[in-house]
PDB file of N, CA and C in Angstrom:
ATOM      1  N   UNK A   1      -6.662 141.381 143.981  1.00  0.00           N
ATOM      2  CA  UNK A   1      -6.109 140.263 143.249  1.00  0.00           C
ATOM      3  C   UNK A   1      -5.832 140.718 141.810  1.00  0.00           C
ATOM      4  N   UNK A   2      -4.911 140.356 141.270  1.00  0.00           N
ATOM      5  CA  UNK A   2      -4.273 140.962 140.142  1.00  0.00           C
ATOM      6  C   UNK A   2      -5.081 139.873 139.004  1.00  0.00           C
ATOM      7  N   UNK A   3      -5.000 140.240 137.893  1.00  0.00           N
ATOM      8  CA  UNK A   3      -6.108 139.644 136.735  1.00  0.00           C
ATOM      9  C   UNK A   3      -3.939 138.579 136.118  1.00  0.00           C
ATOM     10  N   UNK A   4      -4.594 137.730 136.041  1.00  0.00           N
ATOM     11  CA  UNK A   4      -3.490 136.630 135.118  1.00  0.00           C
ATOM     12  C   UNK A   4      -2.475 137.017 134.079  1.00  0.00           C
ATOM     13  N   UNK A   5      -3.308 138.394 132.950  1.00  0.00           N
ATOM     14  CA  UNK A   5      -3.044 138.935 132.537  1.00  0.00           C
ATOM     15  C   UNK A   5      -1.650 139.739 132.419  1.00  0.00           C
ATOM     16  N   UNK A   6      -2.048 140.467 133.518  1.00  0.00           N
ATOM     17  CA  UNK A   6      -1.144 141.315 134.315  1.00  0.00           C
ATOM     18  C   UNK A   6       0.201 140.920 134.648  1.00  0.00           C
ATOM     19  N   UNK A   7      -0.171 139.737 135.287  1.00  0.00           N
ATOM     20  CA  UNK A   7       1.158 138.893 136.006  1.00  0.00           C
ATOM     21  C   UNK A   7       2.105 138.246 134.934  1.00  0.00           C
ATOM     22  N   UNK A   8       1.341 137.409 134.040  1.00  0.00           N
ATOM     23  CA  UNK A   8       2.059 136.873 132.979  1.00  0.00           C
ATOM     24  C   UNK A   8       2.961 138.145 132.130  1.00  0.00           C
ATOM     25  N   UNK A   9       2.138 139.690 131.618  1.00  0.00           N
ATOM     26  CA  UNK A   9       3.028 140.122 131.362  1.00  0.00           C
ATOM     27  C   UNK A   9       4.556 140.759 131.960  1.00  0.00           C
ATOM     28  N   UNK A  10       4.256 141.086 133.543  1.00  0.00           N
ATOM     29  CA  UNK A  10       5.386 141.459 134.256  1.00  0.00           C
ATOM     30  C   UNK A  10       6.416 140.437 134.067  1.00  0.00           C
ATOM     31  N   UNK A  11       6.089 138.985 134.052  1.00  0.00           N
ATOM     32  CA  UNK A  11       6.928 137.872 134.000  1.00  0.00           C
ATOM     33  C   UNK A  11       7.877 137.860 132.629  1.00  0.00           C
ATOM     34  N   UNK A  12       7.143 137.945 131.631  1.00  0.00           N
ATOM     35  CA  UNK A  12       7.294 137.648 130.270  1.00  0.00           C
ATOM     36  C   UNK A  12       7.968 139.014 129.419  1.00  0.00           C
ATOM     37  N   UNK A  13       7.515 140.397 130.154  1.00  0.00           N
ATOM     38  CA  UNK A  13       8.389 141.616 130.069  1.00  0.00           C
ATOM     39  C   UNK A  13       9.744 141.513 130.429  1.00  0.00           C
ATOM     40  N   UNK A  14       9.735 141.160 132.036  1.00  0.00           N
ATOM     41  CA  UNK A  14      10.880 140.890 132.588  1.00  0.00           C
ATOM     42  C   UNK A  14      12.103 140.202 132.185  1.00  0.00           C
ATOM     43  N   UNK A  15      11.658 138.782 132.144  1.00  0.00           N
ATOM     44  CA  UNK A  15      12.273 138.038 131.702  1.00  0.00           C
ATOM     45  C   UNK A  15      13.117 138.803 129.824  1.00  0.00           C
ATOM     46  N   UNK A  16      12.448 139.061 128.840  1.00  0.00           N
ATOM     47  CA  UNK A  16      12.496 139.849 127.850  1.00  0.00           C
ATOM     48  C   UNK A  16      13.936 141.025 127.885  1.00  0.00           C
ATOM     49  N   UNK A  17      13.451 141.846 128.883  1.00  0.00           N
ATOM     50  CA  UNK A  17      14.615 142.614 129.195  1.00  0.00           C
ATOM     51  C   UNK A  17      15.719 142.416 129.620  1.00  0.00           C
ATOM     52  N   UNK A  18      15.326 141.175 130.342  1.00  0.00           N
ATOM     53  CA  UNK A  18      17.159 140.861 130.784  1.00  0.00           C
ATOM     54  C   UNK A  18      17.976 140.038 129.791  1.00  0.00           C
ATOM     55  N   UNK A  19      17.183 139.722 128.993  1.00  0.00           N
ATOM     56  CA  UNK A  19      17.867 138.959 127.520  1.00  0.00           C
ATOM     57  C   UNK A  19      18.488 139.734 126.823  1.00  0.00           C
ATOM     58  N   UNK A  20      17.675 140.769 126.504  1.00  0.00           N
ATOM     59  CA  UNK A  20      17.901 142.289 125.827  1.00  0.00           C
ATOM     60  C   UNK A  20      19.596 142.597 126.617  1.00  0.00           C
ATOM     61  N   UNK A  21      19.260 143.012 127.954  1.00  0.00           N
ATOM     62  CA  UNK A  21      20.155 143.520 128.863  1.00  0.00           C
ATOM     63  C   UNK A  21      21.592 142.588 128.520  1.00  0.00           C
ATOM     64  N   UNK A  22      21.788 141.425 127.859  1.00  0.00           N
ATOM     65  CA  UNK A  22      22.704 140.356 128.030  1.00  0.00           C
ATOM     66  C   UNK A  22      23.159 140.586 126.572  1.00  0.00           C
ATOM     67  N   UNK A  23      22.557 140.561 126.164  1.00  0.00           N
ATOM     68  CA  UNK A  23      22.689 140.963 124.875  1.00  0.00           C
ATOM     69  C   UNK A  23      23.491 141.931 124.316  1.00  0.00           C
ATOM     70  N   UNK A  24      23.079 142.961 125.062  1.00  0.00           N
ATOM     71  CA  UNK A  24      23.518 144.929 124.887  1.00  0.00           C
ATOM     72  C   UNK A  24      24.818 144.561 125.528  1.00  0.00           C
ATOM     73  N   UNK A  25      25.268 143.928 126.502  1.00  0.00           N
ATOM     74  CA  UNK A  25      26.420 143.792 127.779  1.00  0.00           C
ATOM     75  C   UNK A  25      27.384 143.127 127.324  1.00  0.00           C
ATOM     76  N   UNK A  26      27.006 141.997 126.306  1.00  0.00           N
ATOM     77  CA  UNK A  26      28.021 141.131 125.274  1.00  0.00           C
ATOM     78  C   UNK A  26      28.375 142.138 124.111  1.00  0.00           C
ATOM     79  N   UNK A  27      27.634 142.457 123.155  1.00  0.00           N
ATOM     80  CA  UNK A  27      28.021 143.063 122.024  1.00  0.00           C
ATOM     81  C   UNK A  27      28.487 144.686 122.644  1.00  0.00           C
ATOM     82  N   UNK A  28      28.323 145.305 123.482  1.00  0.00           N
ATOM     83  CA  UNK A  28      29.273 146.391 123.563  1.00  0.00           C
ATOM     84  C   UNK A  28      30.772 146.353 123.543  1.00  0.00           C
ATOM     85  N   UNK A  29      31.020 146.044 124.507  1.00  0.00           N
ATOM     86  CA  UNK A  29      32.495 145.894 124.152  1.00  0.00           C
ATOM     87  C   UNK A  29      33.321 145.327 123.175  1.00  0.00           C
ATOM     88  N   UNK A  30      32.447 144.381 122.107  1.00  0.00           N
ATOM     89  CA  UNK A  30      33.462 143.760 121.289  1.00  0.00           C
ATOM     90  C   UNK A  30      33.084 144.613 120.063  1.00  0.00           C
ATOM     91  N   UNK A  31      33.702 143.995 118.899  1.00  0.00           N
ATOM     92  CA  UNK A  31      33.658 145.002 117.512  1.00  0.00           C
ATOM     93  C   UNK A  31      32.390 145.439 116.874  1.00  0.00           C
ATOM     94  N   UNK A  32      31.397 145.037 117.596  1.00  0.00           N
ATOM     95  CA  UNK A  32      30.179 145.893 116.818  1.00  0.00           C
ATOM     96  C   UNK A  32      29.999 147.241 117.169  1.00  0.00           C
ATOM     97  N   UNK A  33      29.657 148.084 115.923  1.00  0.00           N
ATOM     98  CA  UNK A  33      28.739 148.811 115.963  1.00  0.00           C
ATOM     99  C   UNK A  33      28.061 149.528 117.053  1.00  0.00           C
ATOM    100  N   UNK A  34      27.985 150.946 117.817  1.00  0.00           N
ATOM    101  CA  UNK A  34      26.603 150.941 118.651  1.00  0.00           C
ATOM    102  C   UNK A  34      25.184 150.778 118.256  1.00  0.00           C
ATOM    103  N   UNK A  35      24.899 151.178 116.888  1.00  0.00           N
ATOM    104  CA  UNK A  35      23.614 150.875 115.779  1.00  0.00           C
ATOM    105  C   UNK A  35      23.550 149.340 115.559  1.00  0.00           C
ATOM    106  N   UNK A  36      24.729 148.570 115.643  1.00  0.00           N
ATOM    107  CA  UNK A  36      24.680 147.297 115.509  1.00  0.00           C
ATOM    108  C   UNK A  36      24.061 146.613 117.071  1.00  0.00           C
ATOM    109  N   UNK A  37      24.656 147.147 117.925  1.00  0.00           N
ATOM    110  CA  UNK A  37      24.113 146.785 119.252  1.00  0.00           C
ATOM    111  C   UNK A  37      22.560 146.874 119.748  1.00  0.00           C
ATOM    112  N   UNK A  38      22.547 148.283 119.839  1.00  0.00           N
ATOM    113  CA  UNK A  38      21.295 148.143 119.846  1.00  0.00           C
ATOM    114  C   UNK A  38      20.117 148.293 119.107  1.00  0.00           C
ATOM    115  N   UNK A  39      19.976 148.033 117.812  1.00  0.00           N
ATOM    116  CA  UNK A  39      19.665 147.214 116.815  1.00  0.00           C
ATOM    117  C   UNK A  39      19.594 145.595 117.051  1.00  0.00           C
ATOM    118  N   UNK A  40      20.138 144.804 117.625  1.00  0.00           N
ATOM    119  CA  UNK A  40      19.889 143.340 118.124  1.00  0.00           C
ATOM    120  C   UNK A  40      19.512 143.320 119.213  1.00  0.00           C
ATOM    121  N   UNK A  41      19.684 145.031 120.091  1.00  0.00           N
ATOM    122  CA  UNK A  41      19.057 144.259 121.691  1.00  0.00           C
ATOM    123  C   UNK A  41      17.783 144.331 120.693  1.00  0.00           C
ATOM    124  N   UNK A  42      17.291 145.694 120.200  1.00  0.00           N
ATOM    125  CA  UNK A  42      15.662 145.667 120.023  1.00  0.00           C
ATOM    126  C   UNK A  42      15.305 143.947 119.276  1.00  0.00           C
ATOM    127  N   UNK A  43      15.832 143.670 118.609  1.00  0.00           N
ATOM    128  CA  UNK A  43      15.453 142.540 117.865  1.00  0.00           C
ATOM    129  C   UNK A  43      14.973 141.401 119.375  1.00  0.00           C
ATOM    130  N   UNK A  44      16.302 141.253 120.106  1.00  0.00           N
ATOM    131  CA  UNK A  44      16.411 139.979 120.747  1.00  0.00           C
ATOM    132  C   UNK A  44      15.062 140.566 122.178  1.00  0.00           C
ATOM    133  N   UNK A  45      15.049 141.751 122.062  1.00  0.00           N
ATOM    134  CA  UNK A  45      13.843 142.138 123.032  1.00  0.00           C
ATOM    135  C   UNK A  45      12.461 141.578 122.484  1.00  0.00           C
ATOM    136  N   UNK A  46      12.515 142.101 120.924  1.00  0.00           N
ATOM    137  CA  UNK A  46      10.888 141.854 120.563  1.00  0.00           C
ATOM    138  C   UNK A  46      10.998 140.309 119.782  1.00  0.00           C
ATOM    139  N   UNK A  47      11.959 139.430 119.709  1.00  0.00           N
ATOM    140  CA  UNK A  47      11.803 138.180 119.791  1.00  0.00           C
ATOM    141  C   UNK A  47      11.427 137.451 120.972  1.00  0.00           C
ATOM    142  N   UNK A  48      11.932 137.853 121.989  1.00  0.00           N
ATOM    143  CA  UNK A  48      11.316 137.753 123.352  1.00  0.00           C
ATOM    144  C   UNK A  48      10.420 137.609 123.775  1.00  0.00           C
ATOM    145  N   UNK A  49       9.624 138.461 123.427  1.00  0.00           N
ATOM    146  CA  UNK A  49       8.525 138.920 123.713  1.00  0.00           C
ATOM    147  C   UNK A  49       7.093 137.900 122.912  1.00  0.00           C
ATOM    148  N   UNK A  50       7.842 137.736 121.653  1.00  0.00           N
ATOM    149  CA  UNK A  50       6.664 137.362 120.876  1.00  0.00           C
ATOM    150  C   UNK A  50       6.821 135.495 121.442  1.00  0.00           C
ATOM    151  N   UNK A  51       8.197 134.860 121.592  1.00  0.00           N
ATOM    152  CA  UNK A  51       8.041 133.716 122.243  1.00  0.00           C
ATOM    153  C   UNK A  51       7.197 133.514 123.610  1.00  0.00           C
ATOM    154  N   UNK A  52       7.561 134.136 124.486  1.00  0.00           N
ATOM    155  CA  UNK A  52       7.285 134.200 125.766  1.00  0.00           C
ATOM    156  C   UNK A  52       6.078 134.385 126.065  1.00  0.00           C
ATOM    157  N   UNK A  53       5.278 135.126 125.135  1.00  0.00           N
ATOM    158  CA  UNK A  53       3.501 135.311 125.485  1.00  0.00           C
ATOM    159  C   UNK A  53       2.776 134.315 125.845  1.00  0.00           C
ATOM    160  N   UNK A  54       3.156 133.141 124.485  1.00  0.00           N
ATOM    161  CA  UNK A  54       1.744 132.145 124.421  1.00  0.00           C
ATOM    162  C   UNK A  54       2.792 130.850 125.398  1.00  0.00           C
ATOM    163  N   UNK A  55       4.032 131.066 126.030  1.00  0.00           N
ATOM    164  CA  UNK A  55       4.323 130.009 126.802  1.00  0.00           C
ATOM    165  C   UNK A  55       4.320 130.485 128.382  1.00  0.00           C
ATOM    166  N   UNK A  56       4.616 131.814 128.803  1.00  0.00           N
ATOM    167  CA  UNK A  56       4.273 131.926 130.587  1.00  0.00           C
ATOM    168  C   UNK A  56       2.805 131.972 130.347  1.00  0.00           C
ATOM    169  N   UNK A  57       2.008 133.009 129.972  1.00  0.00           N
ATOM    170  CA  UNK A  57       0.032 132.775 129.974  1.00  0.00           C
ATOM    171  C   UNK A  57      -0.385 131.611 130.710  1.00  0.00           C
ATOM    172  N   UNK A  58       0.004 130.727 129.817  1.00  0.00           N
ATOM    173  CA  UNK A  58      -0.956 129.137 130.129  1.00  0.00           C
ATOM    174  C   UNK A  58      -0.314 129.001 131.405  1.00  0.00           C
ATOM    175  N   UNK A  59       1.103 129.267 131.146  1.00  0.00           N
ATOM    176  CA  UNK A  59       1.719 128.831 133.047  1.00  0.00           C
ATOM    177  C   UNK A  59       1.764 129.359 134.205  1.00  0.00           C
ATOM    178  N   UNK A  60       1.175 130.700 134.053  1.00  0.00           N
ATOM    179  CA  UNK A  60       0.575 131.435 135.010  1.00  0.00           C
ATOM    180  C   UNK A  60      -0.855 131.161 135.512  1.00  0.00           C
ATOM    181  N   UNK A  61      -1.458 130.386 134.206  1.00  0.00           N
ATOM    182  CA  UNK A  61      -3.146 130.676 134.149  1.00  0.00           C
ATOM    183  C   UNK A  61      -2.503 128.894 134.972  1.00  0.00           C
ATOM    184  N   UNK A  62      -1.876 128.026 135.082  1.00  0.00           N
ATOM    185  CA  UNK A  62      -2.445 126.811 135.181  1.00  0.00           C
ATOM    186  C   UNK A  62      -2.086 127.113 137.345  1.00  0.00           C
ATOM    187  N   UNK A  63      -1.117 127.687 137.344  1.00  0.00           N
ATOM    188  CA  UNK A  63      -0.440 127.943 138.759  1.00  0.00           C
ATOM    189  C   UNK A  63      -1.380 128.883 139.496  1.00  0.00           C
ATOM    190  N   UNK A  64      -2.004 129.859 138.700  1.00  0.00           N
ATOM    191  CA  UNK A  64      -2.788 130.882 139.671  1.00  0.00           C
ATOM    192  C   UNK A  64      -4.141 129.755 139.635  1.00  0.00           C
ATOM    193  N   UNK A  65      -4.673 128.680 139.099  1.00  0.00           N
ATOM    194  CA  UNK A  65      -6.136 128.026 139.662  1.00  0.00           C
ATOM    195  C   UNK A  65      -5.649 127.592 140.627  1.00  0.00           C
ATOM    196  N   UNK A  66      -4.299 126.764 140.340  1.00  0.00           N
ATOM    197  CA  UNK A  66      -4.236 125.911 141.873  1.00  0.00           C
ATOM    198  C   UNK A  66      -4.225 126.651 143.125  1.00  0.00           C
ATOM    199  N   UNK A  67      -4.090 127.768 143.137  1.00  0.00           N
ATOM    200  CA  UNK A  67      -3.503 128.357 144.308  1.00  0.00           C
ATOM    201  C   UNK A  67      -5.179 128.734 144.900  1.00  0.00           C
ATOM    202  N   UNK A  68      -5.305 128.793 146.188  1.00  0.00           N
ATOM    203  CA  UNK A  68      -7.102 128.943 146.384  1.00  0.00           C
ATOM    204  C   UNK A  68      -6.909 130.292 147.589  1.00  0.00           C
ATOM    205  N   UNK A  69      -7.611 131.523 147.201  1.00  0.00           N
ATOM    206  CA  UNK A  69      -7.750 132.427 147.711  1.00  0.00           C
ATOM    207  C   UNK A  69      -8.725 132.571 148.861  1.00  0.00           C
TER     208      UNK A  69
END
């Protein structure tokens, strides 16, 4: 059984990267920068990241009690 921990971050990584990924996929082709590009994925990655912690956690931690092993 995987610790809550764990799970919330695969979720909250995940999710993170494909923002990133949307991000990098929009601003390439148009007039920015490649330093400009990815320069905002990193931003929109580690904004991501820092939202997403303290809101999947609790919603992992409230979904993994209900579930009974």
């Amino acid at each position: 059984m995987k610790s809550i921990g764990f799970i919330s971050s695969v979720i909250y990584t995940g999710i993170a990267l494909v923002a990133a990924g949307l991000f990098l996929a929009v601003t390439l082709p148009g007039r920015y920068t490649l330093v400009e590009s990815i320069g905002g994925t990193v931003w929109v990655f580690s904004l991501s990241m820092i939202i997403l912690m303290p809101i999947i956690t609790p919603i992992v931690k409230k979904k993994r009690g209900r579930v009974k092993f």
